[in-house]
Protein backbone atom coordinates (compact mmCIF):
# COMPACT_ATOMS: atom_id res chain seq x y z
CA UNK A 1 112.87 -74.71 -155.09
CA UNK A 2 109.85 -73.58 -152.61
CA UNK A 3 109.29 -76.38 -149.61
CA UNK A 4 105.64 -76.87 -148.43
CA UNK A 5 106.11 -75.14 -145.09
CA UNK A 6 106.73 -71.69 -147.07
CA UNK A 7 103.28 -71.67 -148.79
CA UNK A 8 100.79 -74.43 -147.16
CA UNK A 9 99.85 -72.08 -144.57
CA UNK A 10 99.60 -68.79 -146.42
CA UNK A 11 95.92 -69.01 -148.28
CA UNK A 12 92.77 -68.00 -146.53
CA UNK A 13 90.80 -69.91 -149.49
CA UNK A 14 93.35 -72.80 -149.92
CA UNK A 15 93.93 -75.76 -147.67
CA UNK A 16 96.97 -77.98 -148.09
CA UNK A 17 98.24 -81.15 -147.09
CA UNK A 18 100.76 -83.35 -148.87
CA UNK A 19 101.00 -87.32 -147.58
CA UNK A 20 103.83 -89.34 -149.65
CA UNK A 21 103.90 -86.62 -152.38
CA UNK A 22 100.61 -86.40 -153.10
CA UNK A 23 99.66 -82.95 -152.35
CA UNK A 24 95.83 -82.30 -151.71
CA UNK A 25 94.78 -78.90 -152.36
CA UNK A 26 91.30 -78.28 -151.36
CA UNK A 27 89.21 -75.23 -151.85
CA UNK A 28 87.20 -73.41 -149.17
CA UNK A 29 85.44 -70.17 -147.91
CA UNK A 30 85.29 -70.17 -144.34
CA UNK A 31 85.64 -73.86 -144.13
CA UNK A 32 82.50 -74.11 -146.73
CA UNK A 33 81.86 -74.39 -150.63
CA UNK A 34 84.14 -71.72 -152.36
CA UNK A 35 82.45 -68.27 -153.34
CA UNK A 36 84.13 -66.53 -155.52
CA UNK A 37 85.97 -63.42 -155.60
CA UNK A 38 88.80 -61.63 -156.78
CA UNK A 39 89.98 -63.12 -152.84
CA UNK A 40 90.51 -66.45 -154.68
CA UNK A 41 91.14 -65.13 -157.94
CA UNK A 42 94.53 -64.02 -157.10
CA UNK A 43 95.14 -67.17 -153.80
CA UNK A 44 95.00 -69.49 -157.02
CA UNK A 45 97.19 -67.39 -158.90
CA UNK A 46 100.32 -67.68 -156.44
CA UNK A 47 99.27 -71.04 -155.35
CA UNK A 48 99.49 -72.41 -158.55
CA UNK A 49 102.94 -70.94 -159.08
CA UNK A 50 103.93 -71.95 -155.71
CA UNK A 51 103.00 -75.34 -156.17
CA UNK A 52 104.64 -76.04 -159.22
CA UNK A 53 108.01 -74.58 -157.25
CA UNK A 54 108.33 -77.52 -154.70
CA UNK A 55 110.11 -80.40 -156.35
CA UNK A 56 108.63 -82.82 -153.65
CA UNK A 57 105.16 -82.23 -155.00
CA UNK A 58 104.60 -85.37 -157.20
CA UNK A 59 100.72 -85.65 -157.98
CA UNK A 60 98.18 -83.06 -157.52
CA UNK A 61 94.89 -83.76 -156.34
CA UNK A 62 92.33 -80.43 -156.75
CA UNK A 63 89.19 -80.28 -154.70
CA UNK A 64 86.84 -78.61 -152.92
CA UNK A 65 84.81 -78.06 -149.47
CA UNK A 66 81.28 -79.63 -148.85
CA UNK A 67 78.37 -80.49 -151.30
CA UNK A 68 79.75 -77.56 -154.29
CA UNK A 69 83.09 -76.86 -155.98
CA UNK A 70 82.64 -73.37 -156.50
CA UNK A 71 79.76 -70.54 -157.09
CA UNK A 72 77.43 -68.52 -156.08
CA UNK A 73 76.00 -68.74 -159.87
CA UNK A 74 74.81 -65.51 -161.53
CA UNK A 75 72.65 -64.66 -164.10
CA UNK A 76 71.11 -61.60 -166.17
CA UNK A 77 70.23 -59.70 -163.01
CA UNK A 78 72.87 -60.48 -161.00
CA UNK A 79 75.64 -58.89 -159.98
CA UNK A 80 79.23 -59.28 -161.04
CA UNK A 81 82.50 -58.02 -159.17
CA UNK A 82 82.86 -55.21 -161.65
CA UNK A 83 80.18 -53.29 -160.22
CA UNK A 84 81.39 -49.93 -161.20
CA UNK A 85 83.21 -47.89 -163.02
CA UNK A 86 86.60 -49.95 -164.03
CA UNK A 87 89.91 -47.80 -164.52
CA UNK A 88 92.93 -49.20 -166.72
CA UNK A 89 94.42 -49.55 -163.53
CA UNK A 90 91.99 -51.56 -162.03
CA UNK A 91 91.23 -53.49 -164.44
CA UNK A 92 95.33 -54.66 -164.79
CA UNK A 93 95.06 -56.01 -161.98
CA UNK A 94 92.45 -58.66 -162.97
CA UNK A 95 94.77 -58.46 -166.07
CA UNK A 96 97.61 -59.62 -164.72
CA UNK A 97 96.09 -62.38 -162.44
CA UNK A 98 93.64 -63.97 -164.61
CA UNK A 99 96.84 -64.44 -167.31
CA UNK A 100 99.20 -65.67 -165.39
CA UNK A 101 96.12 -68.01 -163.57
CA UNK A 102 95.46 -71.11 -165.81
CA UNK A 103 99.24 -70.99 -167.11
CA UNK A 104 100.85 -71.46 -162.96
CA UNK A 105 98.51 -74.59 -163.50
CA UNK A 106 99.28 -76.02 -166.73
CA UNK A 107 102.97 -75.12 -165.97
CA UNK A 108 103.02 -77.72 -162.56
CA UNK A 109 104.84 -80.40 -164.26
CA UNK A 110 103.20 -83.43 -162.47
CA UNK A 111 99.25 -85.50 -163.05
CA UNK A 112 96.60 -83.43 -161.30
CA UNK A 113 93.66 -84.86 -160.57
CA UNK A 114 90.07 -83.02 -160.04
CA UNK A 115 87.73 -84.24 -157.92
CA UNK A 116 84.89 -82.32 -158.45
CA UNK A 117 82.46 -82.08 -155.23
CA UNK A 118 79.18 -80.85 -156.56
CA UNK A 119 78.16 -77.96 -158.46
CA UNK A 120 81.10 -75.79 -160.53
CA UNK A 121 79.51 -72.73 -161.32
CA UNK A 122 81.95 -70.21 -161.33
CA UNK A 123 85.70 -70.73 -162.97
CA UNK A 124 84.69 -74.51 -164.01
CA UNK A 125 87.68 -74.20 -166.44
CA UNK A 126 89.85 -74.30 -163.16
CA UNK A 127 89.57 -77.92 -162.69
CA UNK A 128 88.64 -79.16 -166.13
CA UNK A 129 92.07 -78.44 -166.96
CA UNK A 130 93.21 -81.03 -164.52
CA UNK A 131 94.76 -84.28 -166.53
CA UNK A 132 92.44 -86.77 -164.52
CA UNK A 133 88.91 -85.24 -163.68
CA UNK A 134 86.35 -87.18 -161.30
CA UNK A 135 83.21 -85.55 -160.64
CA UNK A 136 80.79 -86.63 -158.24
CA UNK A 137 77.11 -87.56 -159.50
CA UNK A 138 75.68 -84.45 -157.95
CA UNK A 139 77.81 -81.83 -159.69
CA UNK A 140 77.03 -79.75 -162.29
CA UNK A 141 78.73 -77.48 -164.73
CA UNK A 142 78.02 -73.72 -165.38
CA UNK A 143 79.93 -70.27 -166.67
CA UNK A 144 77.57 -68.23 -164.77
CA UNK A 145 80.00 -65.21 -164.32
CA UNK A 146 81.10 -64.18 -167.98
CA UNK A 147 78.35 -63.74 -170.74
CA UNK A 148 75.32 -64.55 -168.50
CA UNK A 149 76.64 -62.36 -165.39
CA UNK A 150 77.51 -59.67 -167.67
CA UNK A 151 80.65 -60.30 -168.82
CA UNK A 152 82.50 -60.94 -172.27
CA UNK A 153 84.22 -64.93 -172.04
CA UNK A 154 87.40 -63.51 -172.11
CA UNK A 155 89.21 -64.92 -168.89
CA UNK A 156 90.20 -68.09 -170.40
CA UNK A 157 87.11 -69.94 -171.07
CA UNK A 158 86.69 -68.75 -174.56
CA UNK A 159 89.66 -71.17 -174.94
CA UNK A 160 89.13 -74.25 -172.67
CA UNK A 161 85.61 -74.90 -173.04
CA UNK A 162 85.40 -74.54 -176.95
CA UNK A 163 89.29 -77.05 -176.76
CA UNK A 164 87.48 -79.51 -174.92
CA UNK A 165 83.55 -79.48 -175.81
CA UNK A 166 84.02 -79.08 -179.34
CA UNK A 167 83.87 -75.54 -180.94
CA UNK A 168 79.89 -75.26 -181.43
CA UNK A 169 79.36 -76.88 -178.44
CA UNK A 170 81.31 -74.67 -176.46
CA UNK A 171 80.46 -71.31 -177.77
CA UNK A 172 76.51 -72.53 -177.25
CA UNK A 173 77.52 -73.25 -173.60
CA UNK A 174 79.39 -69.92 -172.96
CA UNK A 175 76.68 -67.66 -174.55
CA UNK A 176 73.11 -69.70 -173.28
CA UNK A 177 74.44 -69.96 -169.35
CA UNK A 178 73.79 -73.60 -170.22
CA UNK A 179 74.25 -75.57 -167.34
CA UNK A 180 74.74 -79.46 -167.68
CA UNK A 181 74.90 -82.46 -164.96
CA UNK A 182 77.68 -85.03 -164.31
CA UNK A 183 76.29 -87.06 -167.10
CA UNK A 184 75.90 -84.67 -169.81
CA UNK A 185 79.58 -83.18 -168.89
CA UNK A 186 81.27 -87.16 -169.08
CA UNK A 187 79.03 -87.46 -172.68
CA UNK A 188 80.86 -84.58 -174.19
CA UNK A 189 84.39 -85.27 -172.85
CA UNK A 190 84.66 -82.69 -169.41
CA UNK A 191 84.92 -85.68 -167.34
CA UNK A 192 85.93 -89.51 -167.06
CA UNK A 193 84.44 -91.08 -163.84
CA UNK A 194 81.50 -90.34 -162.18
CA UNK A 195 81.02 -91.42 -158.49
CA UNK A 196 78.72 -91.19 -155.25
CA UNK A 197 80.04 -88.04 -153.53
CA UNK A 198 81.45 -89.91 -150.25
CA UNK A 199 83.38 -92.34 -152.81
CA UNK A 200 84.86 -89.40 -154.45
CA UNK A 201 87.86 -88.40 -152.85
CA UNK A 202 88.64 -92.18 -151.91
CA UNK A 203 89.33 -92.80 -155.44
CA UNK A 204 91.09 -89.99 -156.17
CA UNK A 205 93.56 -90.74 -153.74
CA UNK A 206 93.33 -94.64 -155.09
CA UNK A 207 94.49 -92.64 -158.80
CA UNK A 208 97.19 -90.78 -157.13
CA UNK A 209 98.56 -93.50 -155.65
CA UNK A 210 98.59 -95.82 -158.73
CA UNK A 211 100.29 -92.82 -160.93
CA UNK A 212 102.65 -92.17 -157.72
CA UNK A 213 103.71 -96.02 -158.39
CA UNK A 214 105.57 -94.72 -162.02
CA UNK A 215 108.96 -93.58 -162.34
CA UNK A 216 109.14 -89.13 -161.72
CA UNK A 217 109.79 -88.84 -164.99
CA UNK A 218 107.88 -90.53 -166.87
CA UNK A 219 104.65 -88.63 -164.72
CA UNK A 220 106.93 -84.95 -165.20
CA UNK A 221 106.92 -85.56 -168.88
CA UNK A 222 103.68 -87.02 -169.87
CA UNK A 223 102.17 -84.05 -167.56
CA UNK A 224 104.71 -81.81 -169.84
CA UNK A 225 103.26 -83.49 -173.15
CA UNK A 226 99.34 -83.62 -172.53
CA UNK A 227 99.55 -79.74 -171.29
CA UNK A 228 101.37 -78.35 -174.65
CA UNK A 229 98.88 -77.91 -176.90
CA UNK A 230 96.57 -76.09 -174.05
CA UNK A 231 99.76 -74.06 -173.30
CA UNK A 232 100.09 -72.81 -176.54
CA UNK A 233 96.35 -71.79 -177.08
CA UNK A 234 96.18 -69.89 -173.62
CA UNK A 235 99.56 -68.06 -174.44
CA UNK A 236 97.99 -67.06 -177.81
CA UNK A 237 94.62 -66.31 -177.02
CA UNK A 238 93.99 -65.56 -173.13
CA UNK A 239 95.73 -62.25 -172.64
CA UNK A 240 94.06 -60.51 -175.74
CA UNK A 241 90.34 -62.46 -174.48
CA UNK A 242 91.09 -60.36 -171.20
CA UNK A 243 91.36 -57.47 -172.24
CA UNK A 244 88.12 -57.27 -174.49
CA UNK A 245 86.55 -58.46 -171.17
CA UNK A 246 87.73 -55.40 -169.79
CA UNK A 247 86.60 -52.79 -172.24
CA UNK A 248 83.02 -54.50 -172.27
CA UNK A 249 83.29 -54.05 -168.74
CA UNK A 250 84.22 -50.46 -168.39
CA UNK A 251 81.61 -49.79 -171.02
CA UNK A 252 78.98 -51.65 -169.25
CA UNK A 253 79.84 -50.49 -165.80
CA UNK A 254 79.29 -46.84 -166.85
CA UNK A 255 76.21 -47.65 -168.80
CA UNK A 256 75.03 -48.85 -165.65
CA UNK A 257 76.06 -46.05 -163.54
CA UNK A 258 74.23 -43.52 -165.99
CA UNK A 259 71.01 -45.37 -166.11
């Protein structure tokens, strides 16, 4: 089993701090809003393993730094991290990480809790997969990176969004670059409490302490339980989703490159 002092420190786009087993994990990029890279795409990889290693950890709260959770946002002209030509080798890379990425979290075996900062436009699965999810009322919700930045829905949202909007629902929101509001996301099931953003982490903390209250196992195993079904879908579904993203993206990468 990992202790706290062998990881907390170790992230350049991950702060940590655990008070009476509640273990805040807070995103950042230079102390601000996360932008995201393959920098973070890989932190959240081992993090999430990491985390799920230390036996001391006994709720989760997931967050992030200032007025957004995560972006830049992209769209049809913008530019994606596969910018060029993308090897087999290059692409495993991304391969590996993004696979292993949402199962480290649905494998920590105790409650996590979102609380959701402000805008989520880039890897909103990340904290949607969370078993408690607070948002405050200035966020919003947006895949801006796969189909609308260029890229096929392969990296795991082509199963979370579709599990939890509905199937129709979710495919419109992965292929339109839809992006909805706090409102719209609790009206179709993304989120449960919407809140003022300087009430936000206050009650997430209020949460963790009312589940730290139960017995260890009875959080361990309903975390177990509510995560199975998920479990099996991304073990199914997410590896083969990758790699179509990354044939689409070799193809379109050297289209680009000979226009």
């Amino acid at each position: 089993m990992l202790k706290l002092e062998e990881y907390a420190n170790k992230y350049q786009t991950i702060q940590m701090k655990r008070t009476d087993g509640i273990l805040e994990v807070k995103l950042h990029t230079n102390g601000g809003p996360l932008h995201w890279s393959l920098l973070p795409h890989g932190e959240l990889t081992r993090a999430f393993h990491e985390i799920g290693q230390d036996y001391e950890n006994e709720v989760i709260i997931l967050t992030g730094t200032g007025e957004a959770f995560s972006g830049p946002a992209l769209g049809p002209n913008g530019h994606n991290h596969v910018s060029h030509p993308v090897t087999a080798m290059e692409w495993d890379k991304i391969y590996f990480e993004g696979k292993h990425l949402l199962l480290n979290l649905l494998n920590i075996e105790v409650p996590i809790i979102a609380a959701i900062n402000g805008p989520t436009l880039r890897h909103a699965e990340i904290p949607l997969l969370s078993d408690i999810v607070l948002a405050a009322d200035t966020a919003t919700f947006q895949d801006s990176a796969h189909f609308w930045g260029g890229l096929v829905p392969g990296d795991g949202v082509h199963v979370v969004f579709p599990h939890l909007m509905g199937t129709n629902r979710g495919r419109y929101f992965l292929l339109t670059g839809q992006t909805i509001n706090a409102q719209e996301a609790k009206d179709v099931g993304l989120i449960s409490e919407i809140l003022p953003l300087e009430n936000l982490l206050p009650r997430a903390w209020e949460l963790a302490r009312y589940l730290k209250m139960r017995s260890p196992l009875l959080r361990r195993y309903s975390r177990v339980l509510a995560t199975q079904e998920l479990k099996k879908k991304i073990l199914d579904l997410h590896g083969y989703g990758l790699a179509l993203e990354g044939l689409a993206a070799t193809h379109n990468s050297n289209e680009t490159l000979n226009k």
